[in-house]
N, C-alpha and C. Protein backbone atom coordinates (compact mmCIF):
# COMPACT_ATOMS: atom_id res chain seq x y z
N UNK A 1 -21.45 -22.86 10.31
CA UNK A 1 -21.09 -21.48 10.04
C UNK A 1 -20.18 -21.42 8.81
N UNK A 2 -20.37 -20.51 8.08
CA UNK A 2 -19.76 -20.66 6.83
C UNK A 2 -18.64 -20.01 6.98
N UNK A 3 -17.41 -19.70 6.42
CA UNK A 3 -16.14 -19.00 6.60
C UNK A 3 -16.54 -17.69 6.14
N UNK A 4 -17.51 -17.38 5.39
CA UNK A 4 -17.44 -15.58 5.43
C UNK A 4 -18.40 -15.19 6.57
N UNK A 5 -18.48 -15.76 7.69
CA UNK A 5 -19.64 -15.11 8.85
C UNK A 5 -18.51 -14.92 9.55
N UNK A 6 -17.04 -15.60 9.96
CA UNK A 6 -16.09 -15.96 10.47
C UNK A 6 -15.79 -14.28 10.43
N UNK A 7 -15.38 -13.40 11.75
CA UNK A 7 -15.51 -12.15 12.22
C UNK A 7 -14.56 -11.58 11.52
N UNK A 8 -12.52 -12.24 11.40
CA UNK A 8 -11.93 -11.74 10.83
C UNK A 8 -11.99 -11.50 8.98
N UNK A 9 -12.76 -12.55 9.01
CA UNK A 9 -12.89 -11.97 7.27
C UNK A 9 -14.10 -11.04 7.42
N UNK A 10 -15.22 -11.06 7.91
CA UNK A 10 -15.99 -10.29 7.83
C UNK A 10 -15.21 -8.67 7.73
N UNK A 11 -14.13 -8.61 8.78
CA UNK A 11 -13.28 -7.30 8.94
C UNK A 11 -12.64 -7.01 7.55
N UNK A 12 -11.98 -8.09 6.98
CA UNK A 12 -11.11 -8.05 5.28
C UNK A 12 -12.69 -7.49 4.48
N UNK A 13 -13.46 -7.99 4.55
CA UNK A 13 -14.55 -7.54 3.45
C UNK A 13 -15.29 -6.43 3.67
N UNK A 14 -15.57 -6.21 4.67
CA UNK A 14 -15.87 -4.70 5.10
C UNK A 14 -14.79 -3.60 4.54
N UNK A 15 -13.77 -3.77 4.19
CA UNK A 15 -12.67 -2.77 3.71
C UNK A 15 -12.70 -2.94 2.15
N UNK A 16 -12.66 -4.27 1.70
CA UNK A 16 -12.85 -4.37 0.65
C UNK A 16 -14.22 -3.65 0.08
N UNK A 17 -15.16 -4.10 0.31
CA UNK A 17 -16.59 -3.34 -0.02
C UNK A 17 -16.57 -1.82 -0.21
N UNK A 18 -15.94 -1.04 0.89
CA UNK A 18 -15.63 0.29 1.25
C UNK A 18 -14.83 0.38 -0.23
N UNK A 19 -13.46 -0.06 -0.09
CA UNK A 19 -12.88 0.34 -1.07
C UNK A 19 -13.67 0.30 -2.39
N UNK A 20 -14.24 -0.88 -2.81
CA UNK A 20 -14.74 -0.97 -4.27
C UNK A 20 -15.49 -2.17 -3.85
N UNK A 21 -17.21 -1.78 -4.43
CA UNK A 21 -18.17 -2.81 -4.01
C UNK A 21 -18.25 -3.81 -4.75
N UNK A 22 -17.73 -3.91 -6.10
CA UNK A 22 -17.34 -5.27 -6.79
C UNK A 22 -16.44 -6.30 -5.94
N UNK A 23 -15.63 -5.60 -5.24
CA UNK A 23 -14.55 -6.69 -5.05
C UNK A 23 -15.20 -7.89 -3.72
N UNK A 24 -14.45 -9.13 -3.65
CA UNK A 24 -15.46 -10.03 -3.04
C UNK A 24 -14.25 -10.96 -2.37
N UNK A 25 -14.33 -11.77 -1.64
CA UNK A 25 -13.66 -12.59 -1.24
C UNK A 25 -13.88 -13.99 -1.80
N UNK A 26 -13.15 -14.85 -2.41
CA UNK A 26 -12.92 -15.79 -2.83
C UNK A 26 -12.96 -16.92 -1.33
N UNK A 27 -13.10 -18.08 -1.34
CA UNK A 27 -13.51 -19.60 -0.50
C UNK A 27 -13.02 -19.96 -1.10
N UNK A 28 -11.78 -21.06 -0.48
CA UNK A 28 -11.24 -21.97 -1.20
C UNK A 28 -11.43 -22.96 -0.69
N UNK A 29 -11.72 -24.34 -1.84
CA UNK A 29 -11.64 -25.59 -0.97
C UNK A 29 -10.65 -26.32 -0.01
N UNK A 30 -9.13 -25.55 -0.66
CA UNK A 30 -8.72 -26.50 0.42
C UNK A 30 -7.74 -25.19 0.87
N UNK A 31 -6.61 -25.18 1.66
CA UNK A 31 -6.08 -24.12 2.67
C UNK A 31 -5.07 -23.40 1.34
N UNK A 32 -5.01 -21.80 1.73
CA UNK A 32 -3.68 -21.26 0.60
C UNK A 32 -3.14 -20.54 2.42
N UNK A 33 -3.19 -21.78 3.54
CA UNK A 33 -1.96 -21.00 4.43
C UNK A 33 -0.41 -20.87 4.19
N UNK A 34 -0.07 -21.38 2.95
CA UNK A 34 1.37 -20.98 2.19
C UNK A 34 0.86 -20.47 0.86
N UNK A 35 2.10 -19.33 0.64
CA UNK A 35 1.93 -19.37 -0.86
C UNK A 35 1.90 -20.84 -1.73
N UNK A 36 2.44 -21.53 -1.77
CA UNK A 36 2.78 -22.60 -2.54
C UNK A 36 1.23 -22.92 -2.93
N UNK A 37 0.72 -23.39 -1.66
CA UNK A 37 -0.75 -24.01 -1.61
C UNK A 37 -1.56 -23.08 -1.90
N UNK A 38 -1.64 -21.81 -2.05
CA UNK A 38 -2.88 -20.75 -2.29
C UNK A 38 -2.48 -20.82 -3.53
N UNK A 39 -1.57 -20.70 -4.16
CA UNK A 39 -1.02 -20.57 -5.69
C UNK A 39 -1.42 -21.83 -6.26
N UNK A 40 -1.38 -23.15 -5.58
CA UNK A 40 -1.72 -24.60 -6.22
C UNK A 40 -3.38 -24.15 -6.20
N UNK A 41 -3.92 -23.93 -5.29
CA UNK A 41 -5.15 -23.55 -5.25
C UNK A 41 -6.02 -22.57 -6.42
N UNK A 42 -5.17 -21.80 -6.35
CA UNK A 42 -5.85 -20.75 -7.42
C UNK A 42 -5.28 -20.92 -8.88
N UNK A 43 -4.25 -22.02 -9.04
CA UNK A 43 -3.84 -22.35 -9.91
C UNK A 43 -3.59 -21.19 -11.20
N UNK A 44 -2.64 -20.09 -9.71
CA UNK A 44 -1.85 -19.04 -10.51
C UNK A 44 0.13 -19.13 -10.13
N UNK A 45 0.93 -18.13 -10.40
CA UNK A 45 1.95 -18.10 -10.16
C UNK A 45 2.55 -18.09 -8.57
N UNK A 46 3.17 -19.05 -7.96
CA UNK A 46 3.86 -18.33 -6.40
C UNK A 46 3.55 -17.29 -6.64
N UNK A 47 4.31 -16.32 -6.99
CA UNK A 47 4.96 -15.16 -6.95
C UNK A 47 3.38 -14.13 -7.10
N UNK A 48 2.07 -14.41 -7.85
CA UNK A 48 1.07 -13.57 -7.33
C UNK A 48 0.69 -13.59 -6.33
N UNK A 49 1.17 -14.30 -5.40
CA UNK A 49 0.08 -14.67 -4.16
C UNK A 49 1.25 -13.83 -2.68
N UNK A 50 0.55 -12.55 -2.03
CA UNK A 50 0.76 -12.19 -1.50
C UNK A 50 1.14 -12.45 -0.31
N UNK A 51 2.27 -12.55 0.44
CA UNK A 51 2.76 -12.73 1.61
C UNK A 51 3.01 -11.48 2.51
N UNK A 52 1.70 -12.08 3.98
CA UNK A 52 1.83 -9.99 4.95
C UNK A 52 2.68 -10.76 6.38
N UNK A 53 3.75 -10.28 6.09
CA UNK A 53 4.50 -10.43 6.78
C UNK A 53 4.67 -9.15 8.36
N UNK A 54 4.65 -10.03 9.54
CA UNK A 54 4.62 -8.65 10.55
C UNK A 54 5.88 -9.06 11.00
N UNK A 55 7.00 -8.00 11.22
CA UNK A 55 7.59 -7.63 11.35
C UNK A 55 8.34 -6.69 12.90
N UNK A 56 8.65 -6.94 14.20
CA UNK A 56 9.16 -6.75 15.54
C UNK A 56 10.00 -5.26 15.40
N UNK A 57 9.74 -4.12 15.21
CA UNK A 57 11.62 -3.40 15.87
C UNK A 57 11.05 -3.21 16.84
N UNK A 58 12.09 -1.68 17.74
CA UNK A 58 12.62 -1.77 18.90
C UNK A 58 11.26 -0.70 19.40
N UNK A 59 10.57 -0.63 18.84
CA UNK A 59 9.42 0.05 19.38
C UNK A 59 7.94 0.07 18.62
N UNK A 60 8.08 -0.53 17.78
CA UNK A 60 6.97 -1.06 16.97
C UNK A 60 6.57 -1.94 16.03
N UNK A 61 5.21 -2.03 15.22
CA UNK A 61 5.84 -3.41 14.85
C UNK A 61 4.91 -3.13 13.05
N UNK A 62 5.71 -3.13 11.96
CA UNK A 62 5.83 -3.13 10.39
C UNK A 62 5.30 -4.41 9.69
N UNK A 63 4.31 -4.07 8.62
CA UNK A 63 4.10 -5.25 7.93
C UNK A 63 4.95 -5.29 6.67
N UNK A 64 5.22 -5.99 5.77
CA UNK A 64 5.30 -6.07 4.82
C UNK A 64 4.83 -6.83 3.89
N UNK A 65 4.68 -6.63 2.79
CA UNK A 65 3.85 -7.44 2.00
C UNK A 65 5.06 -7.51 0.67
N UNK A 66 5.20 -9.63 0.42
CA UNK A 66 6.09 -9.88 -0.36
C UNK A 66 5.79 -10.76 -1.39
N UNK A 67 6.11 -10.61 -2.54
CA UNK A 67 5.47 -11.91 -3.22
C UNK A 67 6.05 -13.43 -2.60
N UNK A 68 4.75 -13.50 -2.90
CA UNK A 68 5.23 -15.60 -2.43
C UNK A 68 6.23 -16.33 -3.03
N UNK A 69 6.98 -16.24 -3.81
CA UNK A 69 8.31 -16.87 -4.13
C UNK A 69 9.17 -15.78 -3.93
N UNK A 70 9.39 -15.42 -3.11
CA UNK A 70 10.66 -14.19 -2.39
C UNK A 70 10.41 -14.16 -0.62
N UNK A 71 11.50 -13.84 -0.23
CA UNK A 71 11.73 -13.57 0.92
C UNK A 71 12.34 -12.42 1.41
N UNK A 72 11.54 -12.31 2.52
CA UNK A 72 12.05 -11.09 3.16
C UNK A 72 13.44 -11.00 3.19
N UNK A 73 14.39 -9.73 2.78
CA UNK A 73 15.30 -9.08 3.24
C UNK A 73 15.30 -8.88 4.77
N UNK A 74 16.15 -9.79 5.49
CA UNK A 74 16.75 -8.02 7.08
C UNK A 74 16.70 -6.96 7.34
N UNK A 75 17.79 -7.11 6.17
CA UNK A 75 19.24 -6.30 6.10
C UNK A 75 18.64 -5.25 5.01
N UNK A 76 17.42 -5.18 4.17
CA UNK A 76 16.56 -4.54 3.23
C UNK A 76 15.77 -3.69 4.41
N UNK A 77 15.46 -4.61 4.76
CA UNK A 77 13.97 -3.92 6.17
C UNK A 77 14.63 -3.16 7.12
N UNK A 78 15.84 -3.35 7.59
CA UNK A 78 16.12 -2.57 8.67
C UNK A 78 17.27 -1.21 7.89
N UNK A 79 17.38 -1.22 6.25
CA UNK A 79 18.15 0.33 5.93
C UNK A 79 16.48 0.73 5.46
N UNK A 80 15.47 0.32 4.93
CA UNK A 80 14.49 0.69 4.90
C UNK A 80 13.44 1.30 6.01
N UNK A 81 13.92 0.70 7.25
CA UNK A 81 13.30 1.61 8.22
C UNK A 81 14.34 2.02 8.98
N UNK A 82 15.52 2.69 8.62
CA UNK A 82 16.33 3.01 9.12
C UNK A 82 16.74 2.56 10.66
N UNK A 83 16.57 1.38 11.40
CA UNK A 83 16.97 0.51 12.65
C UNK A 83 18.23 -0.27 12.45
N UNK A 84 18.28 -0.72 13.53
CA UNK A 84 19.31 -1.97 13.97
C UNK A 84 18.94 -3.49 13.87
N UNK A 85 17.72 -3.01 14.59
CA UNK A 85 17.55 -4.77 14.43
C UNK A 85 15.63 -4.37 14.02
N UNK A 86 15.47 -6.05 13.57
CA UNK A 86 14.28 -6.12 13.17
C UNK A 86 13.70 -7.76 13.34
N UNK A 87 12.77 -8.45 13.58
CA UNK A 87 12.54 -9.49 14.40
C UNK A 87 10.86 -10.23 13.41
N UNK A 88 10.97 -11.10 13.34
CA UNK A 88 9.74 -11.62 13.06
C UNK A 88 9.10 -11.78 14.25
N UNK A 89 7.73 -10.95 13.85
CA UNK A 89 6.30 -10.92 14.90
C UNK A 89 6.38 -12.44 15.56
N UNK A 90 5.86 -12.71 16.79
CA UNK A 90 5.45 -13.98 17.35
C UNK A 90 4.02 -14.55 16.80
N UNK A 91 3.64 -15.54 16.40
CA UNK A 91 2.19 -15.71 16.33
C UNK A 91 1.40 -15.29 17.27
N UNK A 92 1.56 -15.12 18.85
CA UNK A 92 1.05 -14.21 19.17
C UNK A 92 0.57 -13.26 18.85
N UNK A 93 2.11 -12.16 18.80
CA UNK A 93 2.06 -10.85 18.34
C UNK A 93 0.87 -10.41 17.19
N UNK A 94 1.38 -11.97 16.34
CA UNK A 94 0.40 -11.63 15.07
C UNK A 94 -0.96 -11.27 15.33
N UNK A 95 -1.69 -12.07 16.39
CA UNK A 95 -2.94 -12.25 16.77
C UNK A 95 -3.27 -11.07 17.37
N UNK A 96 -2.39 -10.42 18.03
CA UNK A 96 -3.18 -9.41 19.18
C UNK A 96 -2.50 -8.08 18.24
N UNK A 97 -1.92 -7.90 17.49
CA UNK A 97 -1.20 -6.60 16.22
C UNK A 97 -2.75 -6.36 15.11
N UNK A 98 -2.64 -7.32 14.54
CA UNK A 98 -3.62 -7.42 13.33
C UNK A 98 -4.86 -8.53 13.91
N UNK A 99 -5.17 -8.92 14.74
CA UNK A 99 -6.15 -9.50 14.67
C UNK A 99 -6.62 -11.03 13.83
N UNK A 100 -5.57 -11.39 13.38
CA UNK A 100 -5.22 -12.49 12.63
C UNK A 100 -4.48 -13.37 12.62
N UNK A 101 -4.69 -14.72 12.79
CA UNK A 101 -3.87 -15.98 12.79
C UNK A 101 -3.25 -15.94 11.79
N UNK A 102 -2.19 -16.94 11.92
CA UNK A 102 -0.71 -16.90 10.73
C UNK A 102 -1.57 -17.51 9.93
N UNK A 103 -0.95 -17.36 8.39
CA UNK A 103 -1.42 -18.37 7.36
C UNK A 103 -3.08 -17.47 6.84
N UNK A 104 -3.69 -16.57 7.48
CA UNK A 104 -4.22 -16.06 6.79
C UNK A 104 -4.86 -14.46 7.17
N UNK A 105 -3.22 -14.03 7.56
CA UNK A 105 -3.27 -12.38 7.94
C UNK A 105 -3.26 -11.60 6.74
N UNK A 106 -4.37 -10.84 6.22
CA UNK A 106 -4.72 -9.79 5.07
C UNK A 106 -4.12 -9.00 5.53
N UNK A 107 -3.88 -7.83 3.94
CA UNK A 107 -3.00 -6.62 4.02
C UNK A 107 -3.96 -5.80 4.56
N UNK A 108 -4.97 -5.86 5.03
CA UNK A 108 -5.99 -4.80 5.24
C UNK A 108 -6.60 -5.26 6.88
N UNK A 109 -7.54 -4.51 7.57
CA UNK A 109 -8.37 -4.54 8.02
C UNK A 109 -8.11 -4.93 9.42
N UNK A 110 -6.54 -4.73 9.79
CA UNK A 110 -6.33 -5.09 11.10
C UNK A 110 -6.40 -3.98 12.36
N UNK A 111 -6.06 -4.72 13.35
CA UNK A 111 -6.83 -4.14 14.60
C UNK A 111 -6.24 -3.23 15.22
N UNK A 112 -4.99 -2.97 14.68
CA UNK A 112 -4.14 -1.81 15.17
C UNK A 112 -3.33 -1.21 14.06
N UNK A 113 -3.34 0.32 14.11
CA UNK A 113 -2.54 0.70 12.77
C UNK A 113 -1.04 0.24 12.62
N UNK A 114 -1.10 -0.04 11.39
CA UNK A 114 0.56 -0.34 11.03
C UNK A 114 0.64 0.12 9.73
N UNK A 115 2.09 0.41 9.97
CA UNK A 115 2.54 0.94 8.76
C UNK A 115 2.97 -0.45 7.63
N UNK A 116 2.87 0.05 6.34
CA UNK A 116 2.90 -1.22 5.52
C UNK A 116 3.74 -0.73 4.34
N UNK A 117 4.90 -1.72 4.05
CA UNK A 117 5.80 -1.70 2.77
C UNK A 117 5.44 -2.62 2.19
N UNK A 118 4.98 -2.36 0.84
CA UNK A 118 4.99 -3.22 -0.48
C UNK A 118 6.33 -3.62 -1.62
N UNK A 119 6.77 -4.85 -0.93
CA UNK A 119 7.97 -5.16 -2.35
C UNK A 119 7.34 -4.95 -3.73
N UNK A 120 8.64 -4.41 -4.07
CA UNK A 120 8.49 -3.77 -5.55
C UNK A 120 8.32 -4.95 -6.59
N UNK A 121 8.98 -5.88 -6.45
CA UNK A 121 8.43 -6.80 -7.28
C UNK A 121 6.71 -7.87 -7.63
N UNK A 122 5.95 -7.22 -6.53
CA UNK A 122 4.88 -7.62 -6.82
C UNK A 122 4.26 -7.00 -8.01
N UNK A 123 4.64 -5.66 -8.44
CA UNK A 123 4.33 -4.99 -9.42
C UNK A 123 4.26 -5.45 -10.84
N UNK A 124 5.37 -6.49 -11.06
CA UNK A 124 4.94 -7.14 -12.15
C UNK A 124 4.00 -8.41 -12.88
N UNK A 125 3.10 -8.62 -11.67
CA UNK A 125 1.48 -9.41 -11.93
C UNK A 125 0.26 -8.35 -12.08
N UNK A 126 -0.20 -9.08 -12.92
CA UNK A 126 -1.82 -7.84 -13.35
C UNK A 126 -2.43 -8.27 -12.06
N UNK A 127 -2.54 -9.15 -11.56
CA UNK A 127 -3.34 -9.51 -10.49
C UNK A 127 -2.70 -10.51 -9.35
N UNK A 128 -3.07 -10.00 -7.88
CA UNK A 128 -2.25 -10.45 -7.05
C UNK A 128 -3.52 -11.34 -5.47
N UNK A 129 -3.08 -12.20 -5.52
CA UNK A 129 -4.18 -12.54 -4.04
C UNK A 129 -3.80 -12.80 -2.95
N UNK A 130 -3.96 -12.30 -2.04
CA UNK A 130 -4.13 -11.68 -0.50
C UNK A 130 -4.76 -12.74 0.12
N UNK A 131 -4.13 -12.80 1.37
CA UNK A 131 -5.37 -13.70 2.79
C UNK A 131 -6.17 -12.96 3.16
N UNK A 132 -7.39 -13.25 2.97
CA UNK A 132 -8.62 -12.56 3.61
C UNK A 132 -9.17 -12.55 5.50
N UNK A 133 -8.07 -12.89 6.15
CA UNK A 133 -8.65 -13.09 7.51
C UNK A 133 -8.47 -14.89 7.27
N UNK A 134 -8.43 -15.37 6.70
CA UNK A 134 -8.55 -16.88 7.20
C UNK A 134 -7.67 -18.28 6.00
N UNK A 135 -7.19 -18.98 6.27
CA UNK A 135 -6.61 -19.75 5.51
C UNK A 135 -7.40 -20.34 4.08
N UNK A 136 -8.31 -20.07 4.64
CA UNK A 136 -9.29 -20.94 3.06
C UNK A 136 -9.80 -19.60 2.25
N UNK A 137 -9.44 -18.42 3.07
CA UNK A 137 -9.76 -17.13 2.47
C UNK A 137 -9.00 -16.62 1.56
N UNK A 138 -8.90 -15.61 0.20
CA UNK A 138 -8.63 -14.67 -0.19
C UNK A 138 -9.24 -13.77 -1.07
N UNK A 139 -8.60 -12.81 -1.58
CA UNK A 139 -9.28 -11.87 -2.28
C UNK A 139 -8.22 -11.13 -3.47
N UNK A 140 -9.12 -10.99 -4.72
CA UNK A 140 -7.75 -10.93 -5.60
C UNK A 140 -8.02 -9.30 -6.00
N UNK A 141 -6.83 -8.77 -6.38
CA UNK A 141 -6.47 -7.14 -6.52
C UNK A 141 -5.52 -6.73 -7.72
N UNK A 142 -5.59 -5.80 -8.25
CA UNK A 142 -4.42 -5.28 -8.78
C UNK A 142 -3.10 -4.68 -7.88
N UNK A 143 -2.20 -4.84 -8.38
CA UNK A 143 -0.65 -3.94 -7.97
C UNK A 143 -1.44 -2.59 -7.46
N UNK A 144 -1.86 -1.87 -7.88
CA UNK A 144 -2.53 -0.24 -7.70
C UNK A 144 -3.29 -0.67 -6.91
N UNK A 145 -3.84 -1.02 -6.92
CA UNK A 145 -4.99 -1.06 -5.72
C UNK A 145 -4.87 -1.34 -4.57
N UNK A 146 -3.74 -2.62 -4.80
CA UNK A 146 -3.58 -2.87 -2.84
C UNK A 146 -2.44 -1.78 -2.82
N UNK A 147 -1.44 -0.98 -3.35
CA UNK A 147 -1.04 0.33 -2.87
C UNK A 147 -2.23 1.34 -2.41
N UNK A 148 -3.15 1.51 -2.80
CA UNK A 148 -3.95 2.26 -2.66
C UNK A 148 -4.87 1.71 -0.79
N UNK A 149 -5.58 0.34 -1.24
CA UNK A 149 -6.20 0.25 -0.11
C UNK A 149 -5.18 0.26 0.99
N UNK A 150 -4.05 -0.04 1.26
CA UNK A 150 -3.38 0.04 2.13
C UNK A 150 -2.20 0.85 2.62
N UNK A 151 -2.61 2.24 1.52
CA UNK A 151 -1.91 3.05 1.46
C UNK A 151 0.14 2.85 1.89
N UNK A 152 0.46 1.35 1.47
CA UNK A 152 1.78 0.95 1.33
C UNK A 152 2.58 1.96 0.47
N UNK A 153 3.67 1.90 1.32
CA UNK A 153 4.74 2.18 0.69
C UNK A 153 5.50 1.18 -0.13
N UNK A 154 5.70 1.86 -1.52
CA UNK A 154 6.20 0.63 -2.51
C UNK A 154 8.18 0.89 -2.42
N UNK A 155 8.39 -0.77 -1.52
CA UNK A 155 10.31 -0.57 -1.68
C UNK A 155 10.80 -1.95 -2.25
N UNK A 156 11.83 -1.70 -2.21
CA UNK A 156 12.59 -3.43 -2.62
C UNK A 156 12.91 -3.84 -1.35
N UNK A 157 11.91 -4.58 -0.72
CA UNK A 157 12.67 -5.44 0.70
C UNK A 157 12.72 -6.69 0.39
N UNK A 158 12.89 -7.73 -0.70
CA UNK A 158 13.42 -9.06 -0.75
C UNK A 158 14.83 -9.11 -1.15
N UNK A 159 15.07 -10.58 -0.82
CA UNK A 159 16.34 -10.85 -1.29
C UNK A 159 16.19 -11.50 -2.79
């Protein structure tokens, strides 16, 4: 079975297609389940390679999406969603929220709505790549566009 028959990317490319029928999912030979390694892989910058981070509060649960050489803010995320506390998703959580194993949860196409913040600093790459549903998966986008397909809100949540 090849990795694009694999159900959760099938779900990433079905959105993609919708959105714009050029766009395609990329196979990689070997895993981009870290930025480091998707960036060695695609032999672009950390910092293009998108990190979807899910995110725990006290009654629901937030993605964010950060560039790969930055890290999530807290103390950003929780005056940004105006809370107290805020919790990294369980791999569980991850699985049964979005429908996706760690290491290659897309900004798109998951199984329950969530709301999604885009760090502002991804804005300065012409082109940025995303996990498609699976570790050997992604798919590459402009700044505008993944605001658009994922109708994110653009904030500063890194440190």
């Amino acid at each position: 079975m090849s990795l694009l028959d694999k159900e959760p990317v099938k779900r990433v490319e079905k959105v993609l297609k919708a959105f714009d029928p050029k766009m395609s999912i990329i196979v990689l030979d070997s895993s981009a389940r870290t930025a480091l390694e998707a960036a060695s892989s695609l032999g672009c910058e950390v910092g293009a390679i998108v990190k979807s981070l899910l995110f725990k509060t006290e009654d629901q649960f937030t993605l964010f999406l950060v560039s790969g050489d930055k890290k999530a803010s807290l103390n950003k995320i929780k005056r940004t969603l105006k809370i107290k506390a805020a919790l990294m998703a369980s791999a569980e959580e991850v699985k049964n929220i979005t429908g996706y194993t760690i290491g290659g949860v897309s900004p798109v196409g998951h199984l329950s709505k969530i709301d999604i913040f885009i760090d502002n600093s991804l804005e300065k790459f012409d082109f940025l790549f995303a996990a498609a549903g699976h570790p050997n998966c992604v798919f590459k986008i402009k700044f505008s566009d993944l605001q658009k397909i994922t109708k994110g809100q653009i904030e500063e949540i890194t440190e």
